[in-house]
Protein backbone atom coordinates (compact mmCIF):
# COMPACT_ATOMS: atom_id res chain seq x y z
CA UNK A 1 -11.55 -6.59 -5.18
CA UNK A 2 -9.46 -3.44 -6.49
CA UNK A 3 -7.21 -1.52 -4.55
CA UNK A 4 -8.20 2.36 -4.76
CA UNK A 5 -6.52 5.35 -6.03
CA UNK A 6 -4.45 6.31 -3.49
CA UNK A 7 -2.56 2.77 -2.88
CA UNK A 8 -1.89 2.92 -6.41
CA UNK A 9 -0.06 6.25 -5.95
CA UNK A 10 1.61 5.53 -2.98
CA UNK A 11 2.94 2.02 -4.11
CA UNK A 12 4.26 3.40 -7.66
CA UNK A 13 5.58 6.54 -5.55
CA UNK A 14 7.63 4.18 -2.94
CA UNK A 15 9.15 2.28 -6.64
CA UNK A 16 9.68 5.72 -7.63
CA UNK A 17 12.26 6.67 -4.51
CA UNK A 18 13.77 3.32 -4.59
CA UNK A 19 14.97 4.26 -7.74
CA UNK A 20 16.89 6.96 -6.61
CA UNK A 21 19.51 8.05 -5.04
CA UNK A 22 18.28 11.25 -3.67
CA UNK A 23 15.21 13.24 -2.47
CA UNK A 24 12.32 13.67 -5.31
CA UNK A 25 9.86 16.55 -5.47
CA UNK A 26 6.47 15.92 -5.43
CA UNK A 27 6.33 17.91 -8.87
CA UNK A 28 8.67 15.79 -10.15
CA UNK A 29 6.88 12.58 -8.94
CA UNK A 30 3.78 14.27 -9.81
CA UNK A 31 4.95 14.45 -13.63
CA UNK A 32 6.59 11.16 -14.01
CA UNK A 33 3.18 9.23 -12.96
CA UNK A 34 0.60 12.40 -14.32
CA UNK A 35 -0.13 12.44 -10.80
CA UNK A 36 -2.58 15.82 -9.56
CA UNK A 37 -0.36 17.32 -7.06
CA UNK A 38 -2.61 17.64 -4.25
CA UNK A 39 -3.71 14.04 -4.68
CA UNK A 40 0.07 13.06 -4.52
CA UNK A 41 -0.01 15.18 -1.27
CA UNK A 42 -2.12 13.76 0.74
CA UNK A 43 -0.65 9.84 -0.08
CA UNK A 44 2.87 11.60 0.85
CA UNK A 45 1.46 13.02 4.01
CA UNK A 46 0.06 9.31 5.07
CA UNK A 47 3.44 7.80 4.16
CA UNK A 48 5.11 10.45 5.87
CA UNK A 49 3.05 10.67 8.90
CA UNK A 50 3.72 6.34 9.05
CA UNK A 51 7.21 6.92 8.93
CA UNK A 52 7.79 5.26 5.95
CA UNK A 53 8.57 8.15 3.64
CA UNK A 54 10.91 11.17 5.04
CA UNK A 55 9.64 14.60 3.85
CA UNK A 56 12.53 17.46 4.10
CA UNK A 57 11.90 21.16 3.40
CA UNK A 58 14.59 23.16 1.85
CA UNK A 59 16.70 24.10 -1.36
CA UNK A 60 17.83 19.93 -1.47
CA UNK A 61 14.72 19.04 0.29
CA UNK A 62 12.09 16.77 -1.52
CA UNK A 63 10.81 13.09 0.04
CA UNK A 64 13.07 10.27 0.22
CA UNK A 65 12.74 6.72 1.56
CA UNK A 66 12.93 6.62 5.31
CA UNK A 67 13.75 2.54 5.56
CA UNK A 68 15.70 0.72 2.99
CA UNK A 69 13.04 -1.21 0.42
CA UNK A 70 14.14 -4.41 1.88
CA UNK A 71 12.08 -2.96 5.37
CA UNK A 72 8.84 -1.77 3.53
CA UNK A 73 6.58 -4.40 3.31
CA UNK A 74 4.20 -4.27 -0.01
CA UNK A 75 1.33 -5.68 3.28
CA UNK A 76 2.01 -2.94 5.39
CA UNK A 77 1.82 -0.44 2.91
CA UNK A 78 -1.82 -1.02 1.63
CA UNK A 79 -3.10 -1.98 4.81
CA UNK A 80 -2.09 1.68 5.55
CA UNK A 81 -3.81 2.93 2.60
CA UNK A 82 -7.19 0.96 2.27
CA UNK A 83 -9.77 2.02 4.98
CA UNK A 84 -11.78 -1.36 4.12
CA UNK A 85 -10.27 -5.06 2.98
CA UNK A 86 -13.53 -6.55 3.57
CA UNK A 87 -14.50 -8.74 0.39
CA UNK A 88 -18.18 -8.87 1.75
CA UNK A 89 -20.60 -7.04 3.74
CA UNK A 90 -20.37 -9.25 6.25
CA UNK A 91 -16.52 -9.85 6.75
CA UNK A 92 -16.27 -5.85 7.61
CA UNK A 93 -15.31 -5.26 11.26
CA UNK A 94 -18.72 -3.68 12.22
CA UNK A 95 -20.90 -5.88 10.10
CA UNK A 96 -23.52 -7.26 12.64
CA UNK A 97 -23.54 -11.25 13.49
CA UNK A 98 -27.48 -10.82 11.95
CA UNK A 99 -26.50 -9.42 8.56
CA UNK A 100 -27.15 -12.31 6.72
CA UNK A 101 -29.57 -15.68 7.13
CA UNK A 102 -26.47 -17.49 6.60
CA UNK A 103 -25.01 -16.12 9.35
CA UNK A 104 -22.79 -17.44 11.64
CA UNK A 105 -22.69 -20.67 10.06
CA UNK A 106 -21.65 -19.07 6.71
CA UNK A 107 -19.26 -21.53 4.50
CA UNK A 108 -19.20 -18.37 1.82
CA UNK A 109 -17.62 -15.97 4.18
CA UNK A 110 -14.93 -18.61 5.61
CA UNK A 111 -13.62 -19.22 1.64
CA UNK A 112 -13.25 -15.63 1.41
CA UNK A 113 -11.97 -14.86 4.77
CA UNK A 114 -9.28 -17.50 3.33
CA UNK A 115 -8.69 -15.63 -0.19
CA UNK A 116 -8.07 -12.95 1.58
CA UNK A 117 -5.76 -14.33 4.08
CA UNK A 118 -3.45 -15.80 1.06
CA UNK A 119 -3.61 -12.33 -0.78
CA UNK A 120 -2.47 -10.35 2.12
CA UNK A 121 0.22 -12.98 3.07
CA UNK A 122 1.29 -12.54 -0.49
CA UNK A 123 1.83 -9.11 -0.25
CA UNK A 124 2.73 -9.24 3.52
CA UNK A 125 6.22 -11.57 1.96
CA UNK A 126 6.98 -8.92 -0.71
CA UNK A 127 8.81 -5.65 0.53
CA UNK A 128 9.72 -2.70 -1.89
CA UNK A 129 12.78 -4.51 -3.04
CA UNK A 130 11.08 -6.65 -4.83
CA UNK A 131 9.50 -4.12 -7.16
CA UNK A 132 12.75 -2.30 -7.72
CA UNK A 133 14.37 -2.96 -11.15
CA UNK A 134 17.63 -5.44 -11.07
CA UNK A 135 16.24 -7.31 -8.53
CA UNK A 136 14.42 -10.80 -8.69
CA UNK A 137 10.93 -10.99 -6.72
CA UNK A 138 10.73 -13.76 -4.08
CA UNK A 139 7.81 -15.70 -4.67
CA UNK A 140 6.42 -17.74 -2.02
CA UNK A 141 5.18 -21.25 -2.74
């Protein structure tokens, strides 16, 4: 599995502002990563538009944080960026019960159903503070 493009940006973009102590421009983001602009734009505007990042206009305007890191959960934030998690064909939402001969009996799909279920809990007990520099990551046993 790989995570595409855009959660890439949007997770080193949230480390980004919770470094900070003020609002960032998206040029500025945009050259710190090498980051095309409009690419940058369109994560912001997902972030933005799931209340997770605040976007103000003005002279001191730029996008800030709208929670503090502790709030944002690392989960929440891909599962808002990745249209599909599926690890198979079959384990997407719309995938018919017929897809496969193995199907429904399928001990392959329930092992991966379970990967899957550990990777997102992973993430799902990691919030933005976690990534954040002078802080220690809480790992989960």
């Amino acid at each position: 599995m790989q995570l595409n493009l855009s959660t890439d940006i949007a997770l080193r973009t949230l480390i980004y502002l919770g470094q900070k102590d003020e609002p960032a421009t998206i040029a500025e983001v945009s050259e710190a990563f090498d980051i095309v602009k409009t690419h940058l734009m369109k994560v912001v505007m997902q972030l933005v538009a799931a209340g997770v990042v605040i976007s103000e206009r003005g002279r001191n305007g730029g996008i800030r944080l709208a929670h503090a890191p502790a709030e944002i959960s690392i989960g929440d934030v891909v599962r808002l960026m990745e249209s599909n998690l599926a690890l198979l064909y079959c384990m997407k939402e719309d995938a018919l019960n017929n897809c496969c001969p193995l199907m429904p009996n399928c001990r392959l799909r329930k092992i991966f159903f379970n990967a899957q279920k550990a990777f997102m809990d992973t993430l799902d007990g990691s919030t933005l503070a976690d990534l954040l520099p002078g802080t220690k990551a809480k790992l989960k046993k």
